[in-house]
N, C-alpha and C. Protein backbone atom coordinates (compact mmCIF):
# COMPACT_ATOMS: atom_id res chain seq x y z
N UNK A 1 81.94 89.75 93.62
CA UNK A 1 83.17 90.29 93.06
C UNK A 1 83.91 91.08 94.14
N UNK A 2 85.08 90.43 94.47
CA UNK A 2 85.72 91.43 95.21
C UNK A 2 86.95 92.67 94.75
N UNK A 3 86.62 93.80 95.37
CA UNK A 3 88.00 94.73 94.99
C UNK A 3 88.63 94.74 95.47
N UNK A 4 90.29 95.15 94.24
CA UNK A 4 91.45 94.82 94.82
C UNK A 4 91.72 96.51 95.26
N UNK A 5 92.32 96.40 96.05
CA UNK A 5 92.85 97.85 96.47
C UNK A 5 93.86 97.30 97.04
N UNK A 6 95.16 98.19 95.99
CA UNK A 6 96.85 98.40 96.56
C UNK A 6 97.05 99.71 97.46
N UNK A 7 97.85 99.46 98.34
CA UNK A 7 97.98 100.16 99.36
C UNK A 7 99.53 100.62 99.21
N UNK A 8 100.18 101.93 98.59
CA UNK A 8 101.60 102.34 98.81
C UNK A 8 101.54 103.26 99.95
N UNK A 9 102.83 102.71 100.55
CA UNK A 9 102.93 103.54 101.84
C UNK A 9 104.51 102.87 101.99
N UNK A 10 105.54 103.49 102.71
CA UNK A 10 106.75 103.03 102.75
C UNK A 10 106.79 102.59 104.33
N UNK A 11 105.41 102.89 105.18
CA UNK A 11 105.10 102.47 106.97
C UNK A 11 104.62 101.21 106.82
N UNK A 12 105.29 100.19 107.13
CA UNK A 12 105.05 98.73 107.34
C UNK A 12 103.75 98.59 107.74
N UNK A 13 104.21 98.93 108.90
CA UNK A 13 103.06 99.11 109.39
C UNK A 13 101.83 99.16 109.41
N UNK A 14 101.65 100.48 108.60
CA UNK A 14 100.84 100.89 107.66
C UNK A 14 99.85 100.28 107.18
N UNK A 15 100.97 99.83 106.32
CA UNK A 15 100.19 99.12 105.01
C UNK A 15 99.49 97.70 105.95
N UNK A 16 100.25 96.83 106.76
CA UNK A 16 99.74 96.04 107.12
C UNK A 16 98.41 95.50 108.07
N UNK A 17 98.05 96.94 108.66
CA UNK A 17 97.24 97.58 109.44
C UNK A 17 95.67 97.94 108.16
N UNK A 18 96.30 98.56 107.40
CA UNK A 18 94.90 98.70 105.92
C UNK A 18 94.98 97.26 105.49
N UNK A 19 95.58 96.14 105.45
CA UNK A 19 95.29 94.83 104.60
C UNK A 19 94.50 94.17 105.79
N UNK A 20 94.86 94.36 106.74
CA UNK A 20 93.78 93.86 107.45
C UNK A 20 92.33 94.30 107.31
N UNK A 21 92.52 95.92 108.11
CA UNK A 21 90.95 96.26 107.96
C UNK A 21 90.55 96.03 106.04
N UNK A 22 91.21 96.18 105.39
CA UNK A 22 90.92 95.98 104.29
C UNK A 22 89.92 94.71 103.94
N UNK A 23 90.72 93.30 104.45
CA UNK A 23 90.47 92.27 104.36
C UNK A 23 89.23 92.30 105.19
N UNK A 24 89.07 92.66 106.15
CA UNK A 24 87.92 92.55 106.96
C UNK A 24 86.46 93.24 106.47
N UNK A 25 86.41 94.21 105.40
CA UNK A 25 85.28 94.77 104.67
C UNK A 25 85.51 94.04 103.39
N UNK A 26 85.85 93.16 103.24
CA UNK A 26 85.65 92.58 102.26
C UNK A 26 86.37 92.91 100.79
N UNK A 27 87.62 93.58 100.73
CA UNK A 27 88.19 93.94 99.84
C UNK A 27 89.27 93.08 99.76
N UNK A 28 90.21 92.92 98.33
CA UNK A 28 91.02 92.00 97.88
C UNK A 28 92.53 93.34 98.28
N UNK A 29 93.05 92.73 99.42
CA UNK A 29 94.30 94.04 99.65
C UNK A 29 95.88 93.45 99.04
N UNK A 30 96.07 94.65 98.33
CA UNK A 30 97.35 94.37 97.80
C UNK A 30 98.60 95.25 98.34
N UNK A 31 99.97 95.30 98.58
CA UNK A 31 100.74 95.97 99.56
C UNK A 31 101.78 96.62 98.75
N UNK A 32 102.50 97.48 98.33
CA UNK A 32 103.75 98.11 97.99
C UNK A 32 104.55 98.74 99.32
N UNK A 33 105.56 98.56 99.80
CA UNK A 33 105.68 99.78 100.56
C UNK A 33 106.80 100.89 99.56
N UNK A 34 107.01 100.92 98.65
CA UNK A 34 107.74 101.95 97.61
C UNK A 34 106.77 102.00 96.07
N UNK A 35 107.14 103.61 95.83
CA UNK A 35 106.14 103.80 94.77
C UNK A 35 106.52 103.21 93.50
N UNK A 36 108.46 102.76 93.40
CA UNK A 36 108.70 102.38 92.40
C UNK A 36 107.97 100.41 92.28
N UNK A 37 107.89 99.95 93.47
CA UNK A 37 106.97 98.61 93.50
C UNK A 37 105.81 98.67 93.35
N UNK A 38 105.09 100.06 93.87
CA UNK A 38 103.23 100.42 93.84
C UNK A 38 103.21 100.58 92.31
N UNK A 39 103.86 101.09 91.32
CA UNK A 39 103.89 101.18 89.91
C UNK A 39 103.90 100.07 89.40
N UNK A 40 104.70 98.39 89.60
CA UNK A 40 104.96 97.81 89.15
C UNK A 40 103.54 97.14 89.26
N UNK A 41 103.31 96.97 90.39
CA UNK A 41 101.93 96.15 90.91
C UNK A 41 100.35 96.73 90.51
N UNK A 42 100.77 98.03 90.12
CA UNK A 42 99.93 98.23 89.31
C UNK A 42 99.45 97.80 87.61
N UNK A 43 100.81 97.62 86.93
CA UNK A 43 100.48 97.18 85.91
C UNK A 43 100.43 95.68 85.97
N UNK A 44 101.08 95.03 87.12
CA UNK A 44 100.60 94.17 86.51
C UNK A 44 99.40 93.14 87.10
N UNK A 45 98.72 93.66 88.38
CA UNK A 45 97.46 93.19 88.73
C UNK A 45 96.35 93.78 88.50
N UNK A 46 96.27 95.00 88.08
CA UNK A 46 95.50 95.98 87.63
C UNK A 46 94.52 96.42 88.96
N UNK A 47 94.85 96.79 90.05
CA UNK A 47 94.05 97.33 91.12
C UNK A 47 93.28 97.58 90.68
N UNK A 48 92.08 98.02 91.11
CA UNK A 48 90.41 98.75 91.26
C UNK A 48 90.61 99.90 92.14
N UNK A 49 91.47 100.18 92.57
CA UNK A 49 91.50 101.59 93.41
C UNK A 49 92.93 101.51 93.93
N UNK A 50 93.72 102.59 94.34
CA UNK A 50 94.74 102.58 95.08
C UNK A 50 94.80 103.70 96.02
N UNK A 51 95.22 103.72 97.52
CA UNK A 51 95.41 104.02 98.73
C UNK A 51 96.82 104.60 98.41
N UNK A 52 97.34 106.02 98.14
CA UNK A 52 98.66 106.49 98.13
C UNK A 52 99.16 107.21 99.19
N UNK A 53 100.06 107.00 99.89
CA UNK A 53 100.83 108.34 100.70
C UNK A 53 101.60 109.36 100.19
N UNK A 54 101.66 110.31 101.06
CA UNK A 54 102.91 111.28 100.14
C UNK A 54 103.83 111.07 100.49
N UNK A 55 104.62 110.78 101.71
CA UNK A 55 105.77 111.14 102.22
C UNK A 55 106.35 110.33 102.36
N UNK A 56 107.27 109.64 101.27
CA UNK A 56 107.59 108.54 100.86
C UNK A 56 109.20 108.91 100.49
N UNK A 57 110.23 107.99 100.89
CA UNK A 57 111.70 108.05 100.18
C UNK A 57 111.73 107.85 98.36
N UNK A 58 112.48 108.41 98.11
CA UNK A 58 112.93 108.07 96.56
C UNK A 58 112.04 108.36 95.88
N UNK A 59 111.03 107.70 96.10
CA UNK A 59 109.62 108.31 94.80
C UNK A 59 108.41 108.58 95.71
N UNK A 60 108.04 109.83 95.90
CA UNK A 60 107.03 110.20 97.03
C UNK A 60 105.31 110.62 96.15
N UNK A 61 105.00 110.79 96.77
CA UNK A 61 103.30 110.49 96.15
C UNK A 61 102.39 111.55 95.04
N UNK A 62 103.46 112.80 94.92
CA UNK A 62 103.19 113.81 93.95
C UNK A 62 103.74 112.85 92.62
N UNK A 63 105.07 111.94 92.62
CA UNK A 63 105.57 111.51 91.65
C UNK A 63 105.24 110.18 91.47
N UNK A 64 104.65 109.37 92.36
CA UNK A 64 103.45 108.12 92.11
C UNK A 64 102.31 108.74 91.32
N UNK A 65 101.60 109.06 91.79
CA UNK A 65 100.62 110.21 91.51
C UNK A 65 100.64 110.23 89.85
N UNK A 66 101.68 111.26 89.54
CA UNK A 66 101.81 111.76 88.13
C UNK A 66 102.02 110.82 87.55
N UNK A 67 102.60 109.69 87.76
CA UNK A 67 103.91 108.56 86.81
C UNK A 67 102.40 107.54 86.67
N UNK A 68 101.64 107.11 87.99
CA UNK A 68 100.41 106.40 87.63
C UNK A 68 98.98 106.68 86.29
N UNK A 69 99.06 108.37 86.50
CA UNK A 69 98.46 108.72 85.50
C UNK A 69 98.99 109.02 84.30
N UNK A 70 100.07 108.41 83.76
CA UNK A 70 101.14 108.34 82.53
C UNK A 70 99.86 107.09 81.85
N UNK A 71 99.69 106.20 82.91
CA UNK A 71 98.83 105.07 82.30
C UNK A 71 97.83 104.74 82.77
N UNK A 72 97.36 104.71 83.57
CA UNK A 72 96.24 104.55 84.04
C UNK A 72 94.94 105.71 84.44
N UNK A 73 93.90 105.02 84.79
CA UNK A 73 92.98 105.91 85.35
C UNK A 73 92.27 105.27 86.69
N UNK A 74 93.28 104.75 87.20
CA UNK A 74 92.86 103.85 88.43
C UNK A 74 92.12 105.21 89.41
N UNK A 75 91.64 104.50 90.10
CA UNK A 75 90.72 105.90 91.18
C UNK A 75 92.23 105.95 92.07
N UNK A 76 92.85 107.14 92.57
CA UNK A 76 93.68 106.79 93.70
C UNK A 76 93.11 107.77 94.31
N UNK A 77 93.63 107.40 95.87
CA UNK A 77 92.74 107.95 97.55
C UNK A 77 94.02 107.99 98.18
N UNK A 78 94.26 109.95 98.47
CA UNK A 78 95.44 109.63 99.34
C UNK A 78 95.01 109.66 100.73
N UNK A 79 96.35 108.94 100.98
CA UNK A 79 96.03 108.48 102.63
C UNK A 79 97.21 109.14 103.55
N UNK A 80 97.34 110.37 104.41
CA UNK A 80 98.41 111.00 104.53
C UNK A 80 97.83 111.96 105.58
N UNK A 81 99.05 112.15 106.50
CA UNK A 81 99.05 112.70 107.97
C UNK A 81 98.71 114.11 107.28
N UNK A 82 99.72 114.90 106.38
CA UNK A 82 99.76 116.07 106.27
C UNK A 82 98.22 116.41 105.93
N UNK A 83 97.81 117.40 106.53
CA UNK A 83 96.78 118.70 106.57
C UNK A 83 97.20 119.59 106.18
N UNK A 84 97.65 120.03 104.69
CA UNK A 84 97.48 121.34 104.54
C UNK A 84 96.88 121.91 103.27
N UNK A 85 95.87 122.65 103.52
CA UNK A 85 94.94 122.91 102.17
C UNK A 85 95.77 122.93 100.92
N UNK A 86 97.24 123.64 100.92
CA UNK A 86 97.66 123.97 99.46
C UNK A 86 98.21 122.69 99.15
N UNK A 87 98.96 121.85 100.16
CA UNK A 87 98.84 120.51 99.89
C UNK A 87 98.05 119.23 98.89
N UNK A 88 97.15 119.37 100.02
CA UNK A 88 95.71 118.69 99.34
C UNK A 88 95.02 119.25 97.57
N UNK A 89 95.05 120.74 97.87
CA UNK A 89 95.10 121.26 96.42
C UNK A 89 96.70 120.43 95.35
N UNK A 90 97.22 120.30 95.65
CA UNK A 90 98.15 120.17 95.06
C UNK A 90 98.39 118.61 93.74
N UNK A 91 98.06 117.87 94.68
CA UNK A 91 97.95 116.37 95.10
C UNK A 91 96.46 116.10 94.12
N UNK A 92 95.80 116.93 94.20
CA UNK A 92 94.49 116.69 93.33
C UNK A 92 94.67 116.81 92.08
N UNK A 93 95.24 118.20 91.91
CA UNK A 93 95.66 119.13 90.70
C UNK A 93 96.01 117.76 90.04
N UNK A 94 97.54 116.73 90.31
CA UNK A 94 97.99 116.09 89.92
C UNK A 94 97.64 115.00 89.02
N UNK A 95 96.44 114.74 89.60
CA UNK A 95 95.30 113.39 89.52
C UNK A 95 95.18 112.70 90.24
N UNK A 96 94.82 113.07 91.98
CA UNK A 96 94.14 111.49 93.03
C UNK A 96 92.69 111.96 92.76
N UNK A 97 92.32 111.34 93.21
CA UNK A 97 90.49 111.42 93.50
C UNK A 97 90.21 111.71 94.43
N UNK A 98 90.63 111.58 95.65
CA UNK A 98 90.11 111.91 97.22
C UNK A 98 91.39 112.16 97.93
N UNK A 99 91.29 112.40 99.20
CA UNK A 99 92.03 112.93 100.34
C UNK A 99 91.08 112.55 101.35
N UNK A 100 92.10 111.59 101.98
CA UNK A 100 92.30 111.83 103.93
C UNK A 100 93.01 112.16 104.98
N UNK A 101 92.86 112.32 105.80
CA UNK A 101 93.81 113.03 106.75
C UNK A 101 94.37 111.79 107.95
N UNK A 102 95.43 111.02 108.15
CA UNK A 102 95.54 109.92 108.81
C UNK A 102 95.75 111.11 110.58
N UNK A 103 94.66 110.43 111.23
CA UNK A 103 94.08 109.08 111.08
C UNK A 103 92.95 109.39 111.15
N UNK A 104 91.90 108.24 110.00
CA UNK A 104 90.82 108.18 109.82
C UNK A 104 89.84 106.87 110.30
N UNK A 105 89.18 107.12 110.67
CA UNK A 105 88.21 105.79 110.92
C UNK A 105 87.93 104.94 110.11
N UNK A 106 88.09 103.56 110.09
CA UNK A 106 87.83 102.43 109.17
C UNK A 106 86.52 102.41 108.54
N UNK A 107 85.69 102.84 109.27
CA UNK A 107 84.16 103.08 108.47
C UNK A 107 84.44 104.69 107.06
N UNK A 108 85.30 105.40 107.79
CA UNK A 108 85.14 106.27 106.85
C UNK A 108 86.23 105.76 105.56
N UNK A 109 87.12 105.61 106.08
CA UNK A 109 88.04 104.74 104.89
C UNK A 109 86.50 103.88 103.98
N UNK A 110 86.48 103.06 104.48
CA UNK A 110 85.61 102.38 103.84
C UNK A 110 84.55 103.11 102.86
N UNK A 111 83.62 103.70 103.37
CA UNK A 111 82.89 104.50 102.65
C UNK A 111 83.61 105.68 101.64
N UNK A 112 85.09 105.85 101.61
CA UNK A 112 85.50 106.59 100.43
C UNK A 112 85.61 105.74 99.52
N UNK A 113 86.07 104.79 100.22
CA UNK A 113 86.49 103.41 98.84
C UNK A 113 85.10 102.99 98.16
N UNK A 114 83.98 102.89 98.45
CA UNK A 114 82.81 102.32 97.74
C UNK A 114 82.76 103.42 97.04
N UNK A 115 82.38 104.60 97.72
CA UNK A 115 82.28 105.57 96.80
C UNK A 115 82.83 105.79 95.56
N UNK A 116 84.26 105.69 95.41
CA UNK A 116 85.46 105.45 94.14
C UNK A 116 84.89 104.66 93.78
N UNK A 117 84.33 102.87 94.12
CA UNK A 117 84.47 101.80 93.32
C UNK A 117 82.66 101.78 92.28
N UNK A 118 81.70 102.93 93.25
CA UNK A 118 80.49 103.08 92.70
C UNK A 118 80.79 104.03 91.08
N UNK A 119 81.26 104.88 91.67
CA UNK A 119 81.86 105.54 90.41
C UNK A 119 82.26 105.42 89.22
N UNK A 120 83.15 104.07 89.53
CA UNK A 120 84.17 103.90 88.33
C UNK A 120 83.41 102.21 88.15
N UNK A 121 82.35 102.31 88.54
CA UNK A 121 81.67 101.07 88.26
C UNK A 121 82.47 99.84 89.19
N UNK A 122 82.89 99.78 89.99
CA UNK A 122 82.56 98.41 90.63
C UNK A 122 81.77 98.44 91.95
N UNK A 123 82.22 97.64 92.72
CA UNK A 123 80.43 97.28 93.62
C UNK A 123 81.06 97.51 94.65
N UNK A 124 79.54 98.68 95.68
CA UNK A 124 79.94 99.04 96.89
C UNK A 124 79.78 97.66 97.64
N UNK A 125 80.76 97.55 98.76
CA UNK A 125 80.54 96.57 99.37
C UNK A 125 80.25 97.04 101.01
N UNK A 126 78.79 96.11 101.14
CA UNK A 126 78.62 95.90 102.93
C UNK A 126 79.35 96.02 103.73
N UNK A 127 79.39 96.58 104.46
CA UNK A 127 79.98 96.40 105.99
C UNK A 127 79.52 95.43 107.02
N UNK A 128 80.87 94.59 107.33
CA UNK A 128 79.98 93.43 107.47
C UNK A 128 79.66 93.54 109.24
N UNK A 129 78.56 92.62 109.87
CA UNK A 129 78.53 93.05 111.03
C UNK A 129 78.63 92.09 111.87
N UNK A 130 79.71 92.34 113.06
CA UNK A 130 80.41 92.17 113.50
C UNK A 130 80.24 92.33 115.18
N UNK A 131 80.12 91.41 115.93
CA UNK A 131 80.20 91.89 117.49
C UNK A 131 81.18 92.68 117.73
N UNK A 132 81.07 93.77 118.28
CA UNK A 132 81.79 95.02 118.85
C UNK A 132 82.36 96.02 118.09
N UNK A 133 81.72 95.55 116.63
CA UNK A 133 82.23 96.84 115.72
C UNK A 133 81.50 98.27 115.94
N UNK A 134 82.15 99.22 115.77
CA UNK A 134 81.84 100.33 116.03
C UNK A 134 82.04 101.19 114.59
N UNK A 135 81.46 102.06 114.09
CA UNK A 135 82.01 102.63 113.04
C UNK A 135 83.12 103.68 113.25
N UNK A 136 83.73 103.79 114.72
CA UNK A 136 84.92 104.32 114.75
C UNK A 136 86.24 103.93 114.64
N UNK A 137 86.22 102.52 115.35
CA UNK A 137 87.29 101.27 115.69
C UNK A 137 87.95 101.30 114.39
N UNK A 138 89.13 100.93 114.55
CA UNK A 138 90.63 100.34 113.59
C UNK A 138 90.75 102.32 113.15
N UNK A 139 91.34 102.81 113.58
CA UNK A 139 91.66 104.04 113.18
C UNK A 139 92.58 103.57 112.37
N UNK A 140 93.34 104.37 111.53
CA UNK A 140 94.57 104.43 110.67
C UNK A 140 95.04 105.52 111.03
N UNK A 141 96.27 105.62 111.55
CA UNK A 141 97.01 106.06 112.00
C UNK A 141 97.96 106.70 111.39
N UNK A 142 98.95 108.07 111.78
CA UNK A 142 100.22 108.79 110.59
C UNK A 142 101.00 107.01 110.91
């Protein structure tokens, strides 16, 4: 069984950079780069976890955040440059499940996401192994 994890972020980039490493641990990656599209794609593929940023135009990740938990109880994991404790307090308060600080290591990305998917009942998945993988390599980047 693979998990889907949507990725909102309005950095092309970004997002396209997590569908890879995504794809490469074995997860099903889905892309928004706006929260009013990360909403839509939520209802209607039903993610297994979602990857949110904050600092987003028009609808930014305190108001993804809140508007996602109108309906759902998807696990969300924010993924976001800003460091700042009242921040991070903030953002929780709201309803995400976790916090990272970009940029994070693909192994650690990874291991938050099993963690969420052990939780909420779906299946941690292997890391698969790989000549020259390192558990530091593919950082994610602001």
């Amino acid at each position: 069984m693979t998990i889907s994890v949507l990725t909102i972020d309005d950095d092309t980039a970004i997002t396209e950079l997590l569908a890879l490493i995504l794809k490469t641990y074995n997860f099903e990656p889905l892309v928004a780069n706006s929260g009013e599209e990360g909403l839509r794609i939520i209802r209607e593929k039903l993610p297994k976890i979602v990857l949110l940023d904050l600092m987003m135009p028009k609808m930014d990740g305190w108001q993804v955040c809140k508007s996602i938990r109108e309906f759902s109880s998807v696990p969300i994991l924010v993924l976001s440059a800003l460091d700042d404790p009242t921040l991070v307090a903030s953002i929780l308060d709201t309803g995400a499940d976790d916090y990272l600080v970009k940029p994070v290591p693909s192994a650690e990305l990874v291991a938050h996401l099993n963690k969420l998917a052990r939780r909420t009942g779906g299946l941690a998945l292997p890391i698969p192994e790989s000549p020259g993988w390192r558990p530091d390599s593919n950082p994610v980047t602001s």
